[in-house]
N, C-alpha and C. Protein backbone atom coordinates (compact mmCIF):
# COMPACT_ATOMS: atom_id res chain seq x y z
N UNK A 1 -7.26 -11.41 -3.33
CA UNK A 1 -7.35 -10.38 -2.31
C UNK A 1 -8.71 -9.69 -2.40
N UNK A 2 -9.48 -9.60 -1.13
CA UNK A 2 -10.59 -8.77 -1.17
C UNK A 2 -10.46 -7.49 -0.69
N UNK A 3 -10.55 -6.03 -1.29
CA UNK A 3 -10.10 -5.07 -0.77
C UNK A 3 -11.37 -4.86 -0.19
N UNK A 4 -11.20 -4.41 1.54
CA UNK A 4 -12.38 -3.85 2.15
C UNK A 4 -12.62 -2.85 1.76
N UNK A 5 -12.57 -1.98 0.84
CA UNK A 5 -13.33 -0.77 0.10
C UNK A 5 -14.17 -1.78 -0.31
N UNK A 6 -14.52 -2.53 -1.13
CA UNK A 6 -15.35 -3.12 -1.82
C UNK A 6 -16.61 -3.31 -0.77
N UNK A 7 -17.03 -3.26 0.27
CA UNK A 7 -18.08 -2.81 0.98
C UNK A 7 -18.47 -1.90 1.33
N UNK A 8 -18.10 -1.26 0.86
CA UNK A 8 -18.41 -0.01 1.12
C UNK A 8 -17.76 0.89 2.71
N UNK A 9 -16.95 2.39 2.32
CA UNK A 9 -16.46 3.08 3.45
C UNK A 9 -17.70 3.16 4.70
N UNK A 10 -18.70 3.64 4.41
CA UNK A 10 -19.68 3.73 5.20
C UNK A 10 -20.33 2.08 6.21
N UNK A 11 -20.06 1.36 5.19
CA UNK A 11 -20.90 0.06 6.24
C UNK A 11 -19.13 -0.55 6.36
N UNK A 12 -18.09 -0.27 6.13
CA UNK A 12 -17.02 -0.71 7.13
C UNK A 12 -17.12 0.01 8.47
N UNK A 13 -17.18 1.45 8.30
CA UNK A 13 -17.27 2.01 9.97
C UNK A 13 -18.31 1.73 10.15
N UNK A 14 -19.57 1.54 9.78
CA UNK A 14 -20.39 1.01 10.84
C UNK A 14 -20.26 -0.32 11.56
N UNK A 15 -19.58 -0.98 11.00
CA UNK A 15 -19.21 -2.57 11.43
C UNK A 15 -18.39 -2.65 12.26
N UNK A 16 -17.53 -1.43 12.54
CA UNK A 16 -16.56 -1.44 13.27
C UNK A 16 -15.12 -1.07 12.88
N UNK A 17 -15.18 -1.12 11.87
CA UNK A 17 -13.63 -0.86 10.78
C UNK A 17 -13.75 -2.35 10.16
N UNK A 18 -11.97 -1.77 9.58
CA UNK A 18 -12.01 -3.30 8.91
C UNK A 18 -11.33 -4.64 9.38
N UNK A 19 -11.06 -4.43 10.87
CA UNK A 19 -10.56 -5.56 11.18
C UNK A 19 -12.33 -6.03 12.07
N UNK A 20 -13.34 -5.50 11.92
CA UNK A 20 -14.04 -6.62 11.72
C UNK A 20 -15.40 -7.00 10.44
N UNK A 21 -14.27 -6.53 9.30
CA UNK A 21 -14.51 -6.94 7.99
C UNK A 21 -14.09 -8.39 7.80
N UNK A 22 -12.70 -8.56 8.48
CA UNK A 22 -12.01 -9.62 8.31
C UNK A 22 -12.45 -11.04 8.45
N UNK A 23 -13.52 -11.26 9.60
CA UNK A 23 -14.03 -12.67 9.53
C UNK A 23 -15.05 -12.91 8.10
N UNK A 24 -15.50 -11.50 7.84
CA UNK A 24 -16.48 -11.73 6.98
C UNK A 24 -15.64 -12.39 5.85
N UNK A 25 -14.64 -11.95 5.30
CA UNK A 25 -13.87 -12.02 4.35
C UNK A 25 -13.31 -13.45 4.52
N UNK A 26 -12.50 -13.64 5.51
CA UNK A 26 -11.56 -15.06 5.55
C UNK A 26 -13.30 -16.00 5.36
N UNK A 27 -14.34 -16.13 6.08
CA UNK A 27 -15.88 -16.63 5.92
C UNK A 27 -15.85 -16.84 4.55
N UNK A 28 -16.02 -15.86 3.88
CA UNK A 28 -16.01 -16.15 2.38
C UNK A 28 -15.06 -16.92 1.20
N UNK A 29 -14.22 -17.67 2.11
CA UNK A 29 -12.89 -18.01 1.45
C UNK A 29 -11.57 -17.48 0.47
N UNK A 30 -11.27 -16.48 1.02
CA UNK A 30 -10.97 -15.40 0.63
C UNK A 30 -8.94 -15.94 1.40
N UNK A 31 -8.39 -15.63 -0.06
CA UNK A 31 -6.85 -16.13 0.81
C UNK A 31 -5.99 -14.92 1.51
N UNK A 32 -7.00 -13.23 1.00
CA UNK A 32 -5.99 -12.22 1.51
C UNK A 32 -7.27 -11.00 1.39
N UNK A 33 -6.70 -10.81 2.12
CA UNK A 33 -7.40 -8.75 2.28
C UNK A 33 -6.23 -7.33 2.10
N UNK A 34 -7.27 -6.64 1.29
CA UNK A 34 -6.17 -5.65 0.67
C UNK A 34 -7.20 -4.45 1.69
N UNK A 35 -5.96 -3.94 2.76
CA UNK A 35 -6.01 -2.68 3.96
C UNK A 35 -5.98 -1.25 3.00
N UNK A 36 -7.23 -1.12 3.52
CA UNK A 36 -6.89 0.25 2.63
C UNK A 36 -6.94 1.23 3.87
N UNK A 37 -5.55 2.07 3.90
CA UNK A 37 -5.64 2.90 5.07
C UNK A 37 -5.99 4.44 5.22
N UNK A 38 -6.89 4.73 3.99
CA UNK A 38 -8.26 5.65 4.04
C UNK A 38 -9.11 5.39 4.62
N UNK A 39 -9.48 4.44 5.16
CA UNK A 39 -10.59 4.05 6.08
C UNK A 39 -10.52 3.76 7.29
N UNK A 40 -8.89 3.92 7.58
CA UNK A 40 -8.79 4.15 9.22
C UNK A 40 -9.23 5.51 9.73
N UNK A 41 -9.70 5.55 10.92
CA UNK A 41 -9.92 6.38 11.96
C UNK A 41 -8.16 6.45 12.89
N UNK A 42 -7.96 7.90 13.36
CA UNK A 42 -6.82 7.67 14.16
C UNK A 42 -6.65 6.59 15.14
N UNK A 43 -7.39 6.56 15.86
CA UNK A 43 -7.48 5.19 16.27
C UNK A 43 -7.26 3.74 15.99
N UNK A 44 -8.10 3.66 15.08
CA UNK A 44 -7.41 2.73 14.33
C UNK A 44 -6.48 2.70 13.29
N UNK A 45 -5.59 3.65 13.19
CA UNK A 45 -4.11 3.97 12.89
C UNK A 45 -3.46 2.94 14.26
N UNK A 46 -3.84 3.77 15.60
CA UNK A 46 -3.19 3.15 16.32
C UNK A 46 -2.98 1.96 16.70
N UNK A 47 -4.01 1.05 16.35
CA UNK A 47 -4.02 -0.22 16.47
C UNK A 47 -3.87 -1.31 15.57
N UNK A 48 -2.92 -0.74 14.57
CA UNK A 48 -2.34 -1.57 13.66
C UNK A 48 -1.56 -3.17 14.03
N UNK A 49 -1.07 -3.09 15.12
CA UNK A 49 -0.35 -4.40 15.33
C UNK A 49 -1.58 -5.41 16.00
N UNK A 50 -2.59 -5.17 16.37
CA UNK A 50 -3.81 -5.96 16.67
C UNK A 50 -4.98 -6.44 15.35
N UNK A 51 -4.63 -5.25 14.39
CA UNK A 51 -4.97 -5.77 13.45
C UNK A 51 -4.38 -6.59 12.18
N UNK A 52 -3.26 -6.76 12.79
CA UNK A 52 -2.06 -7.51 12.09
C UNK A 52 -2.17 -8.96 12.48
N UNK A 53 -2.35 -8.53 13.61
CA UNK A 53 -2.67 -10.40 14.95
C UNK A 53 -4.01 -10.99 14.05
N UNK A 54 -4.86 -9.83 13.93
CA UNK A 54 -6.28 -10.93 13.66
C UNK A 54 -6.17 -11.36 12.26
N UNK A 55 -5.33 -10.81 11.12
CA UNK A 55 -5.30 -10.94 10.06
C UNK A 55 -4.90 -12.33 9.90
N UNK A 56 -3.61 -12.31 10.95
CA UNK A 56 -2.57 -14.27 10.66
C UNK A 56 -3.87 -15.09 11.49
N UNK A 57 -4.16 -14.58 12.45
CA UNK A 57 -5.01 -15.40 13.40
C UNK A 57 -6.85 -16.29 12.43
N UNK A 58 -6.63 -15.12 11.30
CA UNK A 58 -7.53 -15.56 10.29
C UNK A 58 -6.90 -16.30 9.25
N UNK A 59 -5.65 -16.51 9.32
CA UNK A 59 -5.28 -17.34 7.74
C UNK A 59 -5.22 -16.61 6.74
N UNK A 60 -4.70 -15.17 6.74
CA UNK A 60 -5.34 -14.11 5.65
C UNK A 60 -4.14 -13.72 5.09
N UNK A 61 -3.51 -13.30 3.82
CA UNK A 61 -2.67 -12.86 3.20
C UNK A 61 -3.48 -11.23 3.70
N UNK A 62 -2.21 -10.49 3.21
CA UNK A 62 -2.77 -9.31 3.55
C UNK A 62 -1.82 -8.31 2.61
N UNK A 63 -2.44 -6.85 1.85
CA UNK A 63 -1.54 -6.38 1.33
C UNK A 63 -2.47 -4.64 2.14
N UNK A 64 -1.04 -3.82 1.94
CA UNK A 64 -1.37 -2.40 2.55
C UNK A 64 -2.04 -1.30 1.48
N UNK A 65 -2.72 -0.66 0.85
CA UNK A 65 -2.67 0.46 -0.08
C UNK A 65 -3.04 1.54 0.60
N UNK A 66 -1.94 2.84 0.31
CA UNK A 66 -2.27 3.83 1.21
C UNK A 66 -2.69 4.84 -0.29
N UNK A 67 -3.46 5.67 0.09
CA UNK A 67 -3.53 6.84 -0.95
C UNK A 67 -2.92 8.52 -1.13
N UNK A 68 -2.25 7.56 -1.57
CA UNK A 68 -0.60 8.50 -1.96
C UNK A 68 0.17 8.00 -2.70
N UNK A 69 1.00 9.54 -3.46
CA UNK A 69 1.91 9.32 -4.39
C UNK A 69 3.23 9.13 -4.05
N UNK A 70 4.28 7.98 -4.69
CA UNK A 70 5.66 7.97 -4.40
C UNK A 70 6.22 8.90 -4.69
N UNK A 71 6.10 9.78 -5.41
CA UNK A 71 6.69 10.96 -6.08
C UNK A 71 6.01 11.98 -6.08
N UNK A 72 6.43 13.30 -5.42
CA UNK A 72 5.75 14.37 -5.12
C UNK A 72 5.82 15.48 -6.26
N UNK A 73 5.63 16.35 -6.14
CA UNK A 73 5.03 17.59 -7.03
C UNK A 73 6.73 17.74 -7.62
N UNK A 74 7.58 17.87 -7.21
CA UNK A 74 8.92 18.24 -7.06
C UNK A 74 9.94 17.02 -7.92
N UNK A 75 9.18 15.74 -8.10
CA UNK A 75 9.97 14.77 -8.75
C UNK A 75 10.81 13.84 -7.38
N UNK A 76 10.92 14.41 -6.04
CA UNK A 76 11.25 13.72 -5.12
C UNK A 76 10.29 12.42 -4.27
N UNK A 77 11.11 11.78 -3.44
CA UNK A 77 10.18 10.87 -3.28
C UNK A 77 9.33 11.63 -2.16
N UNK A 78 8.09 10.67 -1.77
CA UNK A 78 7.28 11.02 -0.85
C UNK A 78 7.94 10.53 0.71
N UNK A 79 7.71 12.45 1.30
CA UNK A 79 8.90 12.04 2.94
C UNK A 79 7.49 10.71 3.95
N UNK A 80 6.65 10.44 3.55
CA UNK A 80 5.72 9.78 4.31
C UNK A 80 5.89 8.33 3.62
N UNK A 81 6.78 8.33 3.06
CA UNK A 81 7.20 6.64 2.27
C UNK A 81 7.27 5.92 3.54
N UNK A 82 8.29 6.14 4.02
CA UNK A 82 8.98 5.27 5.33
C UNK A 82 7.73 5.31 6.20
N UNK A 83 6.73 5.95 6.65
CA UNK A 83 6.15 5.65 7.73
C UNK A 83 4.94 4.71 7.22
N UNK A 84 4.44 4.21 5.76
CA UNK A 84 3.58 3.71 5.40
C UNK A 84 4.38 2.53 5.30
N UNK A 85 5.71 2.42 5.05
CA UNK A 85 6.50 0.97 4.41
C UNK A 85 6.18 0.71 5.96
N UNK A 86 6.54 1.27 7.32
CA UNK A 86 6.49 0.36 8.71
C UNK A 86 4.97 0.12 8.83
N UNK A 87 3.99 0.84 8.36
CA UNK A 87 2.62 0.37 9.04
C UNK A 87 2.09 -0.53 7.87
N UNK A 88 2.94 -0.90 7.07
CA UNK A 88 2.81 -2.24 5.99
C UNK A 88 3.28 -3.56 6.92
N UNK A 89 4.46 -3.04 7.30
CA UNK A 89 5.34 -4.42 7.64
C UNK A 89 4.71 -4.42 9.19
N UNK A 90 4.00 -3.83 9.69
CA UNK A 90 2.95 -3.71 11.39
C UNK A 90 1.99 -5.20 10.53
N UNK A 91 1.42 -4.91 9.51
CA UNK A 91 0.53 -5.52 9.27
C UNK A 91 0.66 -6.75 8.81
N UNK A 92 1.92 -6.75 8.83
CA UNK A 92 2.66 -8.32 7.91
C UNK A 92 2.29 -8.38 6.60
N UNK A 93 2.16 -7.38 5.74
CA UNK A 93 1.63 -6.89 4.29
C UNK A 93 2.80 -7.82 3.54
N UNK A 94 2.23 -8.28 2.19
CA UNK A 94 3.36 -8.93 1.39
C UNK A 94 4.06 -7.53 0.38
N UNK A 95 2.94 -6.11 0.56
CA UNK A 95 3.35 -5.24 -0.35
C UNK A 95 2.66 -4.13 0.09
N UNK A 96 3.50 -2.89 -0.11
CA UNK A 96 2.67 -1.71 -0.26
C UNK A 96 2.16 -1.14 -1.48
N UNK A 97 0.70 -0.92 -1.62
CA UNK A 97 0.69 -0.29 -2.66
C UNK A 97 0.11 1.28 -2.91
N UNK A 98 0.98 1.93 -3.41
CA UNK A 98 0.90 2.97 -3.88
C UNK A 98 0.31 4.02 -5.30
N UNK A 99 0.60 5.24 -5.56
CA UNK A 99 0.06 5.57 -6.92
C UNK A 99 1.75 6.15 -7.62
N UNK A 100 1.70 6.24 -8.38
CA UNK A 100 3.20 6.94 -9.19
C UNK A 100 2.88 7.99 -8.58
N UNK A 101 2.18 9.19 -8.98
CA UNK A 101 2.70 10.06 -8.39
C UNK A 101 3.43 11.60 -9.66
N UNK A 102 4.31 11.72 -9.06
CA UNK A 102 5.12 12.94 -10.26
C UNK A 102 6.84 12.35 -10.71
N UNK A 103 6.66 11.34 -11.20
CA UNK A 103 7.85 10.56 -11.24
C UNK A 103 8.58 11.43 -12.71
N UNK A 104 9.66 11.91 -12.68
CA UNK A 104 10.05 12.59 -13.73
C UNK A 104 11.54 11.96 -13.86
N UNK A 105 12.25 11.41 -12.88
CA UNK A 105 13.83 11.08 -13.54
C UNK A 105 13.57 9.73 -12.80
N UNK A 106 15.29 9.38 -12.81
CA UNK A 106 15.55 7.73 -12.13
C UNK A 106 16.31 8.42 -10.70
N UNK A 107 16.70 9.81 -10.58
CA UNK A 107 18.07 10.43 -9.48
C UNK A 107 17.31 9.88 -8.33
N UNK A 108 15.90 9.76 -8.13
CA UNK A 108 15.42 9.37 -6.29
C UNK A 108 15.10 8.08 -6.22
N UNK A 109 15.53 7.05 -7.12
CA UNK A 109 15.97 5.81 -7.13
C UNK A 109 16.68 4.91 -6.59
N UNK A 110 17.79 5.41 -5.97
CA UNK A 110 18.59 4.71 -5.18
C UNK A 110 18.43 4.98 -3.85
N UNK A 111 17.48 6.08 -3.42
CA UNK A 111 17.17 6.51 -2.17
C UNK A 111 15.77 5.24 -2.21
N UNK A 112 15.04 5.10 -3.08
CA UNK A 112 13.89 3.98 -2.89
C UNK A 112 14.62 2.72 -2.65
N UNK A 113 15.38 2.46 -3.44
CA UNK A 113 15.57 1.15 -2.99
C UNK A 113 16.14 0.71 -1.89
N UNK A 114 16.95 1.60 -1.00
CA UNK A 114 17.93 1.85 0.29
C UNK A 114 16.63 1.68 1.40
N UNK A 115 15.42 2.52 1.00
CA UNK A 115 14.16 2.24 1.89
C UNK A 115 13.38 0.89 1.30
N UNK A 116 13.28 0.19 0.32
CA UNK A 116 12.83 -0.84 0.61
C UNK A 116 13.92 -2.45 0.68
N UNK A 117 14.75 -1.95 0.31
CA UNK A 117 15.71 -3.12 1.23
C UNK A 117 15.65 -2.87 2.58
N UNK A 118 15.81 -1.89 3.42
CA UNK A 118 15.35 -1.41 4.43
C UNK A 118 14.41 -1.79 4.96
N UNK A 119 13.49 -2.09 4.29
CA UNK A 119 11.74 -2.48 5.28
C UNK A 119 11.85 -3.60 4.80
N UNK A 120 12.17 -4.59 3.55
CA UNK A 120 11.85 -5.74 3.33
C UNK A 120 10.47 -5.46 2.56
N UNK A 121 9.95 -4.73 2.34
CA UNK A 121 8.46 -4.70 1.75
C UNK A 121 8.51 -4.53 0.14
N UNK A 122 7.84 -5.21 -0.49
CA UNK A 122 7.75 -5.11 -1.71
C UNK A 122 6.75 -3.92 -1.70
N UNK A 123 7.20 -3.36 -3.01
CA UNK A 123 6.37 -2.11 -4.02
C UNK A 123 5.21 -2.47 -4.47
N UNK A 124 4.03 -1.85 -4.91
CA UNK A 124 3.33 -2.12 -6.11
C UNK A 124 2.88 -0.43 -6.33
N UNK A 125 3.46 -0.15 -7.45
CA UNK A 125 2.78 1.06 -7.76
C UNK A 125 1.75 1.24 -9.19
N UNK A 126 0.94 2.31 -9.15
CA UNK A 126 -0.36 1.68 -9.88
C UNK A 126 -0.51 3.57 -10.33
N UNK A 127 -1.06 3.40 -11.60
CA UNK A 127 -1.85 4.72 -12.12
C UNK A 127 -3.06 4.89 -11.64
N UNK A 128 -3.19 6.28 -11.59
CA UNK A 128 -4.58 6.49 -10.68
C UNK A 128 -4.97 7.26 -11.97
N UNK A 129 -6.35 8.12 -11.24
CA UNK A 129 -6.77 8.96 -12.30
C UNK A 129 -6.69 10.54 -11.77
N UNK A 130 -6.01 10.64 -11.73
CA UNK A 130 -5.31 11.79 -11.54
C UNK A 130 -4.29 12.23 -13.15
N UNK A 131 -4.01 13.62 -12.69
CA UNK A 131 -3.28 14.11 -14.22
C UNK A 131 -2.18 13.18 -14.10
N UNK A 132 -1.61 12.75 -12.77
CA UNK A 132 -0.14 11.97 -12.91
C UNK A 132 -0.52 10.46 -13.49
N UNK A 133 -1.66 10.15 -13.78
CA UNK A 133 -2.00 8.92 -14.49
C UNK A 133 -2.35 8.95 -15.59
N UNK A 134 -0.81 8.60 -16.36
CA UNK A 134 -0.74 8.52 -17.66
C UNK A 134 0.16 7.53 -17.96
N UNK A 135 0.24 7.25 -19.22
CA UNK A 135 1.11 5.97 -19.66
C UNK A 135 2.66 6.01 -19.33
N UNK A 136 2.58 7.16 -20.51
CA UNK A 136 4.01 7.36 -20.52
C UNK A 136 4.93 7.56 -19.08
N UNK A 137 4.56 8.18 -18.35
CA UNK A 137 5.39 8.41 -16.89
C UNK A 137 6.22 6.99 -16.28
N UNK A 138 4.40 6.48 -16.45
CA UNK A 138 4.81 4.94 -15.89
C UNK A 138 5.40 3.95 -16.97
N UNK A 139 5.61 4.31 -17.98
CA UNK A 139 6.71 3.33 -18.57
C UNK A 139 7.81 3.71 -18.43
N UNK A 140 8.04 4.93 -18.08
CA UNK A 140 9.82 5.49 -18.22
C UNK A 140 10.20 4.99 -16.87
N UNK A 141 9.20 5.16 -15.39
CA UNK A 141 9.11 4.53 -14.27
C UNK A 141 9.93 3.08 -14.39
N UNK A 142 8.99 2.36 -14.81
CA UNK A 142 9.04 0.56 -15.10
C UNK A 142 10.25 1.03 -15.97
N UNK A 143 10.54 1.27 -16.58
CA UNK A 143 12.12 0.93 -17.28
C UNK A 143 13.11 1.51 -16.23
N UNK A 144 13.03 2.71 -16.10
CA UNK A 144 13.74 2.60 -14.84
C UNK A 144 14.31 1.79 -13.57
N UNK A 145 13.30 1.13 -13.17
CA UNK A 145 13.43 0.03 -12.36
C UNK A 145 13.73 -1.16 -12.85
N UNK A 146 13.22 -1.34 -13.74
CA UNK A 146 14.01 -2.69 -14.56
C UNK A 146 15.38 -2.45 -14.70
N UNK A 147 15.76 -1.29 -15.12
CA UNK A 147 17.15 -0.99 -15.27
C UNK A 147 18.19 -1.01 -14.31
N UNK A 148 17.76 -0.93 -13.00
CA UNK A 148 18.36 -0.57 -11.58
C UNK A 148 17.68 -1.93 -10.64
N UNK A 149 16.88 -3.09 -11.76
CA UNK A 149 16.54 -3.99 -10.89
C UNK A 149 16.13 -3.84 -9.16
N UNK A 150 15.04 -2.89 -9.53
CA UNK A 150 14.33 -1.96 -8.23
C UNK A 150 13.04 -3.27 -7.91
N UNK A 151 13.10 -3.90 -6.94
CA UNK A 151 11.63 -4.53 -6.11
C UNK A 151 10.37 -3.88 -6.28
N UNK A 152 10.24 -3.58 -7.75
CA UNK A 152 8.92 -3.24 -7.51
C UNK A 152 7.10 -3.80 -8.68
N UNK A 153 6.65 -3.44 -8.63
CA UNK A 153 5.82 -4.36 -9.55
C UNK A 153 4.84 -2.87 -9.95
């Protein structure tokens, strides 16, 4: 996967965004592009299902990362889960990926998995560098989900 951050935010909008990063990328032999949706413009929020078209129309695996936490300040999940899991599955994403976040129990666990059986979208959640990126959180996380055999990586 080539994440279009890796060119930089500035010369993606000048190019146009990143659906016309995309020839550059599939050009380079590249089997997938990782959407990072910090670098949309509202606009191109809106035109997610055209940039979904050019992605297959390129031969491109494609994965979503939005920048945000699954777990909010509160230990609950994030109420903007569901609208990033649909502009994953707009994009034909094999996964969303996310940051942990403020993950403190397993109780908003069965509400995650109800939303991603729901979308069909696989998880990937990842430590950032933020105070919520630390080891320990995310191992009690990952056992958690191992435990409740949760879709997520």
């Amino acid at each position: 996967m080539v994440v279009t951050a890796a060119y930089g935010a500035e010369q993606v909008r000048q190019a146009g965004g990143q659906r016309a990063m995309l020839p550059v990328i599939a050009g380079a032999g590249a089997d997938g592009v990782e959407i990072r949706r910090e670098l949309f413009s509202s606009e191109e929020l809106l035109a997610l299902p055209a940039l979904g078209e050019s992605i297959e129309l390129l031969g491109l695996l494609a994965c979503y990362s939005a920048p945000a936490a699954l777990f909010m300040p509160d230990g609950t999940l994030n109420p903007d889960l569901t609208r990033y899991l649909s502009e994953a599955s707009t994009l034909n994403a094999l996964w969303l990926k996310v940051s942990l976040g403020h993950f403190r129990d397993a109780q908003p666990l069965d509400a995650l998995r109800s939303l991603l059986n729901a979308s069909g979208m696989a998880l990937v959640v990842e430590n950032d560098q933020t105070d919520c990126g630390q080891l320990a959180p995310m191992q009690r996380f990952q056992a958690a989900c191992r435990e409740m055999a949760l879709p997520s990586r």
